[in-house]
Protein backbone atom coordinates (compact mmCIF):
# COMPACT_ATOMS: atom_id res chain seq x y z
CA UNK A 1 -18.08 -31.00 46.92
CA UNK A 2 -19.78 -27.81 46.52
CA UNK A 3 -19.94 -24.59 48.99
CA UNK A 4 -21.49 -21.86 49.76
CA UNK A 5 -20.48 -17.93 49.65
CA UNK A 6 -20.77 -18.35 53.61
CA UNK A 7 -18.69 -22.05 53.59
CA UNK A 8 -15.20 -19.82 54.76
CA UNK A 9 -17.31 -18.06 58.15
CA UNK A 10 -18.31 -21.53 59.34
CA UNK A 11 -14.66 -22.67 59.17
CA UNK A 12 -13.67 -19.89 60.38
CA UNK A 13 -15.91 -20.15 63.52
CA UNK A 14 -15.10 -23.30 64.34
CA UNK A 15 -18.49 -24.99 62.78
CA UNK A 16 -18.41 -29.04 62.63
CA UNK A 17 -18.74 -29.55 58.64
CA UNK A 18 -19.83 -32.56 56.77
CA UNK A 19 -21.28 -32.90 53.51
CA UNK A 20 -25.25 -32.39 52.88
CA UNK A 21 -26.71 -32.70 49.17
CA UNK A 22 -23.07 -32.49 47.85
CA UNK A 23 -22.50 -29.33 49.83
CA UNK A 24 -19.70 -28.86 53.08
CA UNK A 25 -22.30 -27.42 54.90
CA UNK A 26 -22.19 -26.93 59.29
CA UNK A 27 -23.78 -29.48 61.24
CA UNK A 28 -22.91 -27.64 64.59
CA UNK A 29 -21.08 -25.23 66.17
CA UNK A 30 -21.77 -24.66 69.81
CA UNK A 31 -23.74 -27.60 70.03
CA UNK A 32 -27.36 -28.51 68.97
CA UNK A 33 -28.93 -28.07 72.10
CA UNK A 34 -27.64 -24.72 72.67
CA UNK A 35 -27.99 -23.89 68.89
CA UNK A 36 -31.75 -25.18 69.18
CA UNK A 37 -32.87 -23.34 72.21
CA UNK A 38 -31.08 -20.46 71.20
CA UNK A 39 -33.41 -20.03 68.10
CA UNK A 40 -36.72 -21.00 70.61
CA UNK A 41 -35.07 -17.76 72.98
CA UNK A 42 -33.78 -15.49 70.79
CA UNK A 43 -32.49 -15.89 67.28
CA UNK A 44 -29.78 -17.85 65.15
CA UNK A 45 -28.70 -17.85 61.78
CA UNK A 46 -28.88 -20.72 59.05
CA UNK A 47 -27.27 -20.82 55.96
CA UNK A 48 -29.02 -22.27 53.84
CA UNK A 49 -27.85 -21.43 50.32
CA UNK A 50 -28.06 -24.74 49.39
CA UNK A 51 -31.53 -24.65 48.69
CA UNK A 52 -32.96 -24.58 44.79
CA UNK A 53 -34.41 -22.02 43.41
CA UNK A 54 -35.94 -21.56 39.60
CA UNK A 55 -37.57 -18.64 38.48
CA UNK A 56 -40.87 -19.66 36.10
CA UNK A 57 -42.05 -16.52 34.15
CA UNK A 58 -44.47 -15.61 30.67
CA UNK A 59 -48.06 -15.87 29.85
CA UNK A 60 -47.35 -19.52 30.80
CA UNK A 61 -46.17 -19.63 34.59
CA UNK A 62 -49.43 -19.89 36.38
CA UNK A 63 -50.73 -22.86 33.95
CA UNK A 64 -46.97 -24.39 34.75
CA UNK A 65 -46.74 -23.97 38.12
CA UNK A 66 -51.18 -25.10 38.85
CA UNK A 67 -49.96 -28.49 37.36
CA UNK A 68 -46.61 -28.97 39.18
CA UNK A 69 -47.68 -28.07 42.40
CA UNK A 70 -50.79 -29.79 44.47
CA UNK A 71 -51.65 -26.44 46.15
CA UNK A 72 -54.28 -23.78 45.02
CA UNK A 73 -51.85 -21.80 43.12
CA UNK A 74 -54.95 -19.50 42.35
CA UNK A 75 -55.32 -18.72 45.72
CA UNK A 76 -52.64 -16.76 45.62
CA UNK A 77 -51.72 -13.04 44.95
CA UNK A 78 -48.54 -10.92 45.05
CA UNK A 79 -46.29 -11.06 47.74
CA UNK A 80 -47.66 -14.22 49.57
CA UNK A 81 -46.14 -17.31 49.91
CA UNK A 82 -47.64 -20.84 49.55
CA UNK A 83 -46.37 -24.23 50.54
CA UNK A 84 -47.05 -27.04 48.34
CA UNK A 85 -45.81 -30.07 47.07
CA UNK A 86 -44.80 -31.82 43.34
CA UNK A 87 -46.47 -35.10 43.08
CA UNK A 88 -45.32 -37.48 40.58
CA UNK A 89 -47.45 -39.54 38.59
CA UNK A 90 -47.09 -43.11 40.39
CA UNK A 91 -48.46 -41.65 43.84
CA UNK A 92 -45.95 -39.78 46.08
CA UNK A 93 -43.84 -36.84 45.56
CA UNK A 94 -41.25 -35.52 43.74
CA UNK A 95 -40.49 -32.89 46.42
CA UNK A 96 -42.46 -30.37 48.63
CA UNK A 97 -41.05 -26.50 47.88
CA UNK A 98 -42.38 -23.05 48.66
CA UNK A 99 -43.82 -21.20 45.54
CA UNK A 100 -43.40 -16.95 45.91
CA UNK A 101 -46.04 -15.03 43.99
CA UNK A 102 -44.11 -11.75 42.62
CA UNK A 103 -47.29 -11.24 39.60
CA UNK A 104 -49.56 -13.09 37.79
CA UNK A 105 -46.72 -14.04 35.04
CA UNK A 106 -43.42 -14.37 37.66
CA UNK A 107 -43.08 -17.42 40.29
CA UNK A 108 -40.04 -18.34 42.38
CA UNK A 109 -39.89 -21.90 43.66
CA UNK A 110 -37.78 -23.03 46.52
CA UNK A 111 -36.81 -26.32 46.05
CA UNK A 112 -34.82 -28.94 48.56
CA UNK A 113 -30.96 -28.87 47.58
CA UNK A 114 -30.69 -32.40 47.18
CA UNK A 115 -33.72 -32.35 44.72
CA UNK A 116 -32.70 -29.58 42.80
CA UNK A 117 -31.75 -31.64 39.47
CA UNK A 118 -34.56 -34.11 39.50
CA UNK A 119 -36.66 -30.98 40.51
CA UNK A 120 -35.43 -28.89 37.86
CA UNK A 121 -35.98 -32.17 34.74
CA UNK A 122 -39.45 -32.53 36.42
CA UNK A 123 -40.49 -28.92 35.86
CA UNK A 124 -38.54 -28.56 32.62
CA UNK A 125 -40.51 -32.16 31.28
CA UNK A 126 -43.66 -30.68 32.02
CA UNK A 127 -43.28 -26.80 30.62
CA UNK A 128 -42.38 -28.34 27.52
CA UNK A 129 -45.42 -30.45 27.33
CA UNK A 130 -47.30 -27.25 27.77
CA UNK A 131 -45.23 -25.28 25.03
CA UNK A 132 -43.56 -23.16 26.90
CA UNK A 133 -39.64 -21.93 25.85
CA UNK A 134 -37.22 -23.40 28.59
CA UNK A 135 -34.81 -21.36 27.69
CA UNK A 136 -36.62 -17.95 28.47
CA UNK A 137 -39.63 -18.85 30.73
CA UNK A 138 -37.70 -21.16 33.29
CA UNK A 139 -34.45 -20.08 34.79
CA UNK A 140 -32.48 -22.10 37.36
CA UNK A 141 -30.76 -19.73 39.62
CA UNK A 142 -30.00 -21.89 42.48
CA UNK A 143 -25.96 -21.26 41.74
CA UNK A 144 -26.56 -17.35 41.68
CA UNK A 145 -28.30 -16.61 45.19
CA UNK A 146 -27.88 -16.89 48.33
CA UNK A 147 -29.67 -16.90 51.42
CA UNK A 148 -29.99 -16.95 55.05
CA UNK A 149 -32.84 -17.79 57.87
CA UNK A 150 -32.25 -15.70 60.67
CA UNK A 151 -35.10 -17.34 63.17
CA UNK A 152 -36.43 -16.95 66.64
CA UNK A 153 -38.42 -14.69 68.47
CA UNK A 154 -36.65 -11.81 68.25
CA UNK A 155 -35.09 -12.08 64.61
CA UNK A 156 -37.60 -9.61 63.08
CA UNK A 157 -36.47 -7.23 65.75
CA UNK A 158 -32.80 -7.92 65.00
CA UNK A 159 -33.96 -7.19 61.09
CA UNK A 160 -35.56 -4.53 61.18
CA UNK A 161 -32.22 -2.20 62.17
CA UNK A 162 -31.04 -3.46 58.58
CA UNK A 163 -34.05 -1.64 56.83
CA UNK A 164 -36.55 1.34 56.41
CA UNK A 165 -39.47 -1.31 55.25
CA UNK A 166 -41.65 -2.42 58.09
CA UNK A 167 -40.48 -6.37 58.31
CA UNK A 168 -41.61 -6.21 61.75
CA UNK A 169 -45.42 -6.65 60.89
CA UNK A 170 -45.11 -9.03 57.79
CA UNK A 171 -47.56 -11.70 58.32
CA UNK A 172 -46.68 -15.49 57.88
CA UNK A 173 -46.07 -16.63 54.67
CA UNK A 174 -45.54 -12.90 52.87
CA UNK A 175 -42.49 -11.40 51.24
CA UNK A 176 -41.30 -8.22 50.03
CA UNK A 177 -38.39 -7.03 47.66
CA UNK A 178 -36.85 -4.51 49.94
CA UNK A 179 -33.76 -2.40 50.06
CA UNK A 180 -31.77 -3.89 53.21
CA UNK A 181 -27.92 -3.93 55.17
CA UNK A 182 -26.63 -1.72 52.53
CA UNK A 183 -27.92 -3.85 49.02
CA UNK A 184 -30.04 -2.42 46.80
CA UNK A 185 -33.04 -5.22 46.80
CA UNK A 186 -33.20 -8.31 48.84
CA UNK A 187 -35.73 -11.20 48.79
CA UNK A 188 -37.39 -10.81 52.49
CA UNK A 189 -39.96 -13.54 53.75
CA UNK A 190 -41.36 -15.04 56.76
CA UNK A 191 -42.13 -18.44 56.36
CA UNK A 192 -40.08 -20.62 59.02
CA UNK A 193 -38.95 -23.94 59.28
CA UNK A 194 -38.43 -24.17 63.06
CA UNK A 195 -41.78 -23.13 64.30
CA UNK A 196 -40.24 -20.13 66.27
CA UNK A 197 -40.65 -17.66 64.02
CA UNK A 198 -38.18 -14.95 62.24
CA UNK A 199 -36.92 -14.87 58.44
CA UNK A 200 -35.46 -15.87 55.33
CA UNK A 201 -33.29 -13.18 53.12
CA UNK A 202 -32.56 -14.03 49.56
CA UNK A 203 -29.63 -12.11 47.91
CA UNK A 204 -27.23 -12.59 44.93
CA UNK A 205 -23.80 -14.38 45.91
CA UNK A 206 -21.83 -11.35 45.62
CA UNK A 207 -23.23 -9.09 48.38
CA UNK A 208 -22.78 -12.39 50.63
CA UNK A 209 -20.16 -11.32 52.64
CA UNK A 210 -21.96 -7.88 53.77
CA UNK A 211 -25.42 -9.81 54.02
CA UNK A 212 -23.06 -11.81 56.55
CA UNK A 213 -21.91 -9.06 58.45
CA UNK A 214 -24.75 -7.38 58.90
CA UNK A 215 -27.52 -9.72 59.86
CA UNK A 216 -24.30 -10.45 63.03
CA UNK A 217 -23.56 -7.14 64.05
CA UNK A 218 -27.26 -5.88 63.88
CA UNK A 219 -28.33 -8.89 65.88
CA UNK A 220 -25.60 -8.95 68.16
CA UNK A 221 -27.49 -6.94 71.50
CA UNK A 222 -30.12 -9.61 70.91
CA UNK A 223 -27.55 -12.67 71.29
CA UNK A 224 -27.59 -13.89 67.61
CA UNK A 225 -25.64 -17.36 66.94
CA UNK A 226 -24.81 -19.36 64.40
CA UNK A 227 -27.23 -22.14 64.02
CA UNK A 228 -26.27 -25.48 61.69
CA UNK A 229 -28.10 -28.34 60.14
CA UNK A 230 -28.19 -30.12 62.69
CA UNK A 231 -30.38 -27.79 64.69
CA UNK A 232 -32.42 -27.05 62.06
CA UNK A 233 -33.62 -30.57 61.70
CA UNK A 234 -34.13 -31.06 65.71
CA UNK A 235 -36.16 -27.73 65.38
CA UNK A 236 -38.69 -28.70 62.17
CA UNK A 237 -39.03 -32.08 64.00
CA UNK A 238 -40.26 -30.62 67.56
CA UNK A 239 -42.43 -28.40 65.42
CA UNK A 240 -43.65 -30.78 63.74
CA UNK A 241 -42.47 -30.44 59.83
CA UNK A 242 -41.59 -32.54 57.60
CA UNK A 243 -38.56 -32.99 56.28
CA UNK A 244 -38.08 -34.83 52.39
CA UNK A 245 -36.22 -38.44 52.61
CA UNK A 246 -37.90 -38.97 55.70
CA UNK A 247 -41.98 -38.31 56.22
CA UNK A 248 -42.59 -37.44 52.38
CA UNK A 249 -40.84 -39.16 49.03
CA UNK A 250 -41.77 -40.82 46.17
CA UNK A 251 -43.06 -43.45 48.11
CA UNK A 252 -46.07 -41.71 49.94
CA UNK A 253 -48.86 -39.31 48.68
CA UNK A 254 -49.39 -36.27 50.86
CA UNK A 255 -52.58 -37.64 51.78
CA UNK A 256 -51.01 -40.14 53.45
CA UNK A 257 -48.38 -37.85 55.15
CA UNK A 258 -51.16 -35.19 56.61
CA UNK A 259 -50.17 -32.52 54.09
CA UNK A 260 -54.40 -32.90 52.73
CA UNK A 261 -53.88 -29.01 54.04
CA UNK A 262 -52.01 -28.43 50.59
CA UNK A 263 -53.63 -30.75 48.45
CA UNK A 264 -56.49 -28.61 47.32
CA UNK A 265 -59.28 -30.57 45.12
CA UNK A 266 -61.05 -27.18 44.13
CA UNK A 267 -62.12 -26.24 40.51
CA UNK A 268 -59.77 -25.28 38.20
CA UNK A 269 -56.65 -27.32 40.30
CA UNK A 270 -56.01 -29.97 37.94
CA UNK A 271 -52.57 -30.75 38.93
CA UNK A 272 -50.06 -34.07 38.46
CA UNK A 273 -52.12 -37.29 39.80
CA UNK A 274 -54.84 -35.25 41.25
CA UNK A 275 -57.77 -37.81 40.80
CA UNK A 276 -55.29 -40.39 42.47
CA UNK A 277 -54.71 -38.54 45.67
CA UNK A 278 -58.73 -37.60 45.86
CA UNK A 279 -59.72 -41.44 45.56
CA UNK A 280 -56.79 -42.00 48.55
CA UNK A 281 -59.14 -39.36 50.54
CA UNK A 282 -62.42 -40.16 50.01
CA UNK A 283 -61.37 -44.09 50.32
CA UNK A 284 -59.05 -43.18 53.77
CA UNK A 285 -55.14 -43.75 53.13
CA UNK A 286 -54.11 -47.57 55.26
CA UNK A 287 -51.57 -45.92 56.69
CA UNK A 288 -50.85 -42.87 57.91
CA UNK A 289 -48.26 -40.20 58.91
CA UNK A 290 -48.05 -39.50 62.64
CA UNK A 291 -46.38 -37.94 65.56
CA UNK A 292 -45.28 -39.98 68.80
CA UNK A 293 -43.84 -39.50 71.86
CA UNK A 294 -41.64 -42.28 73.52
CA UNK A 295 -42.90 -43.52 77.20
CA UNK A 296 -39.72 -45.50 77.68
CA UNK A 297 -36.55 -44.49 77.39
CA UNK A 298 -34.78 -44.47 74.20
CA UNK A 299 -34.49 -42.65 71.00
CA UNK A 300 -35.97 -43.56 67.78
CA UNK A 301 -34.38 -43.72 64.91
CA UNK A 302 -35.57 -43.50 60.83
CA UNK A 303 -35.97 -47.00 59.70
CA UNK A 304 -36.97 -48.27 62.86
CA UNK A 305 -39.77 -50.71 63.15
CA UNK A 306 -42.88 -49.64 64.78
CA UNK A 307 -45.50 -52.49 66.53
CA UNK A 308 -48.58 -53.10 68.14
CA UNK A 309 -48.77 -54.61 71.74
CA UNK A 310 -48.56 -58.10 70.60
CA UNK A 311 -45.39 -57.28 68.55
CA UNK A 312 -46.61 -57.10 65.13
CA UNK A 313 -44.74 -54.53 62.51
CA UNK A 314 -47.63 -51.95 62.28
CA UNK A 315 -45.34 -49.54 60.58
CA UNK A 316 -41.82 -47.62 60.17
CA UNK A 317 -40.09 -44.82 61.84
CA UNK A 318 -39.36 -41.62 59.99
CA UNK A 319 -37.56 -39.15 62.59
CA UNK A 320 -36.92 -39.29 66.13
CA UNK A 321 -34.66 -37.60 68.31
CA UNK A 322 -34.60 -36.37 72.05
CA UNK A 323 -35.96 -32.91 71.62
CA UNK A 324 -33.97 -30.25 73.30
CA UNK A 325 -36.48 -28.17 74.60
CA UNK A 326 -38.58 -30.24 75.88
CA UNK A 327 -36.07 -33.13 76.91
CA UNK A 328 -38.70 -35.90 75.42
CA UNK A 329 -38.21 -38.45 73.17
CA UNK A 330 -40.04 -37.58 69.83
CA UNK A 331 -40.32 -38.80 66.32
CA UNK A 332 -42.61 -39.39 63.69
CA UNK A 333 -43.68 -42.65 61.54
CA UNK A 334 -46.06 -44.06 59.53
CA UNK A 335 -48.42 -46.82 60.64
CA UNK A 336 -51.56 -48.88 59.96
CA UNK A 337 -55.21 -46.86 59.93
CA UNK A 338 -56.77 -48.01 63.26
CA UNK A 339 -52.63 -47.16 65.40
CA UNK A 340 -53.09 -43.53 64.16
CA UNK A 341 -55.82 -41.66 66.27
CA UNK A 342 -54.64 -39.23 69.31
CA UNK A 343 -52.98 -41.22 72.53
CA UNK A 344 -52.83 -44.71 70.61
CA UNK A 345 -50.34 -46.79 72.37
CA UNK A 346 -47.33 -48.32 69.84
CA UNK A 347 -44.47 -49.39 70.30
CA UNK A 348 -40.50 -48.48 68.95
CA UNK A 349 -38.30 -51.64 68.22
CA UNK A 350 -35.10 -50.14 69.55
CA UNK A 351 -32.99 -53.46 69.12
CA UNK A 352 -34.35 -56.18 71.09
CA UNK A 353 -37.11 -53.98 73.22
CA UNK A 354 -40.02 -53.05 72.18
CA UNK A 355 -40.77 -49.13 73.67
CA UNK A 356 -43.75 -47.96 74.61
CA UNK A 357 -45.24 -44.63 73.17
CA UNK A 358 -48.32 -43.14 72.11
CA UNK A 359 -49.37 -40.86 69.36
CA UNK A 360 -49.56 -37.64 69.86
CA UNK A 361 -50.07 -33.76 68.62
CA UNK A 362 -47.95 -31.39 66.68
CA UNK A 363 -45.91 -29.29 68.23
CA UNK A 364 -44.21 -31.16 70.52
CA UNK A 365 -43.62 -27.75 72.46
């Protein structure tokens, strides 16, 4: 089992480990509720240096990364950030990643960590059907960096003691390369995967431990705490992301899953599958992605069975959980077209009872 340059601070804290994508990463350490609405109130700190990432370079990269990816990779320019998605060619998707813009000729990717080697044959296939040299033009550096999420409402605050580059005005979905906590150039973006704002800082594996040390002690007067995986996924849930394995695989097109927001059928975006996942859209998908909330008590579960009022399977449950903000029961699913309009009432097979809830809006807070 793999770890990460940060695996011997969890254990040292105390952290509940288990393995995630073949990593010992920490599930908890204070708790997930206090973990979670410590990163809604203030700020926490992720590792998550688990996650892929391959560099995609040369004359090439754009043309590469327009086919992988089902966003408008055109719409981009340097130092923004897009989310997007690889579709396969039988319908879903391989994986959804963040692509960085550095120029017109240098990408990063940001891939899920336990995707990263079917990621990294799907993007390798596909450069070398468009001629490009693997060996120079790709680079897989996933082993080689590290990083953290430092998120909450007052993480850019916390941050910006580490730095002379304003980080406290970066818009969503922007980086910079920036000197920062004593290293010569970091990674810095704000995209988010908790809905409560704050950061992500790339660096290479051997200024870890400072990286470490710094993001604690400069975000100690703002109560800073360590934050594991299993906060992280209560927080994308109540903000309503999705997470891969449960609302998007191979299985299901992003149509399908209500990511049509990155699936951009403009001119010039001829990527994997496209005319597929535009017939799905202009037809209407038969089932849909959707959030619920639970008007019965329980908690549903992925792989629970979703029905209609007269008990028919209408659908499956993707996530669910109690949140801990809000104290509701939440979850997403996918069910028939006609159950997935605003305040439709379903129902949660939770053993032998069927549970009332009704669709609902993202966020849940």
């Amino acid at each position: 089992m793999k770890t990460t340059p940060f695996t011997h601070f969890h254990e040292e804290l105390g952290a509940r480990m288990a393995p995630f994508a073949g990593y010992n990463m920490p599930i908890e350490y204070t708790g997930i509720k206090d973990e979670h609405n410590t990163v809604r109130e203030k700020l926490g700190v992720f590792d998550v240096s688990h996650m892929g990432e391959f560099w995609v370079k040369g004359p090439k990269a754009f043309e590469l990364v327009q086919k992988l990816t089902s966003n408008d990779v055109a719409a981009l320019s340097d130092g923004k950030v897009q989310y997007s998605c690889f579709p396969n060619e039988t319908g879903g998707i391989v994986d959804d990643l963040l692509v960085y813009r550095f120029s017109a000729e240098k990408y990063l990717l940001v891939v899920n960590a336990a995707n990263i080697d079917k990621d990294w044959a799907w993007c390798t296939k596909w450069a070398k059907e468009l001629g490009m040299n693997v060996d120079t033009d790709l680079e897989n550096a996933s082993d080689n960096i590290c990083q953290l999420a430092v998120q909450g409402p007052l993480a850019l605050k916390a941050m910006q003691k580490l730095t002379t580059a304003n980080v406290v005005d970066m818009e969503y979905y922007t980086f910079q390369e920036i000197p920062f906590a004593g290293i010569d150039k970091v990674i810095f973006s704000t995209t988010g995967y908790t809905g409560a704002g704050g950061c992500e800082i790339y660096a290479y594996v051997k200024d870890a431990e400072k990286l470490w040390h710094a993001v604690f002690e400069a975000g100690a007067e703002f109560g800073i705490k360590p934050a594991g995986l299993g906060s992280r996924d209560t927080l994308r849930l109540e903000a309503g992301f999705c997470l891969y394995g449960h609302e998007i695989d191979d299985d299901h097109s992003p149509i399908e899953a209500g990511l049509g927001w990155i699936t951009k059928f403009v001119p010039g975006n001829d990527f994997i599958n496209r005319a597929y996942h535009e017939k799905m859209k202009a037809d209407k998908p038969s089932r849909y992605m959707k959030p619920f909330e639970l008007q019965d008590k329980g908690i549903a579960r992925q792989g629970y069975v979703i029905e209609d009022a007269e008990g028919n399977e209408i659908g499956v449950v993707c996530s669910g959980t109690v949140s801990p903000w809000t104290g509701k029961s939440i979850g997403t699913g996918y069910v028939k077209s006609g159950f997935h309009k605003l305040d439709t009432e379903i129902f949660i097979r939770v053993r032998n009872k069927a549970l009332k809830a009704k669709i609902v809006k993202t966020p849940f807070f």
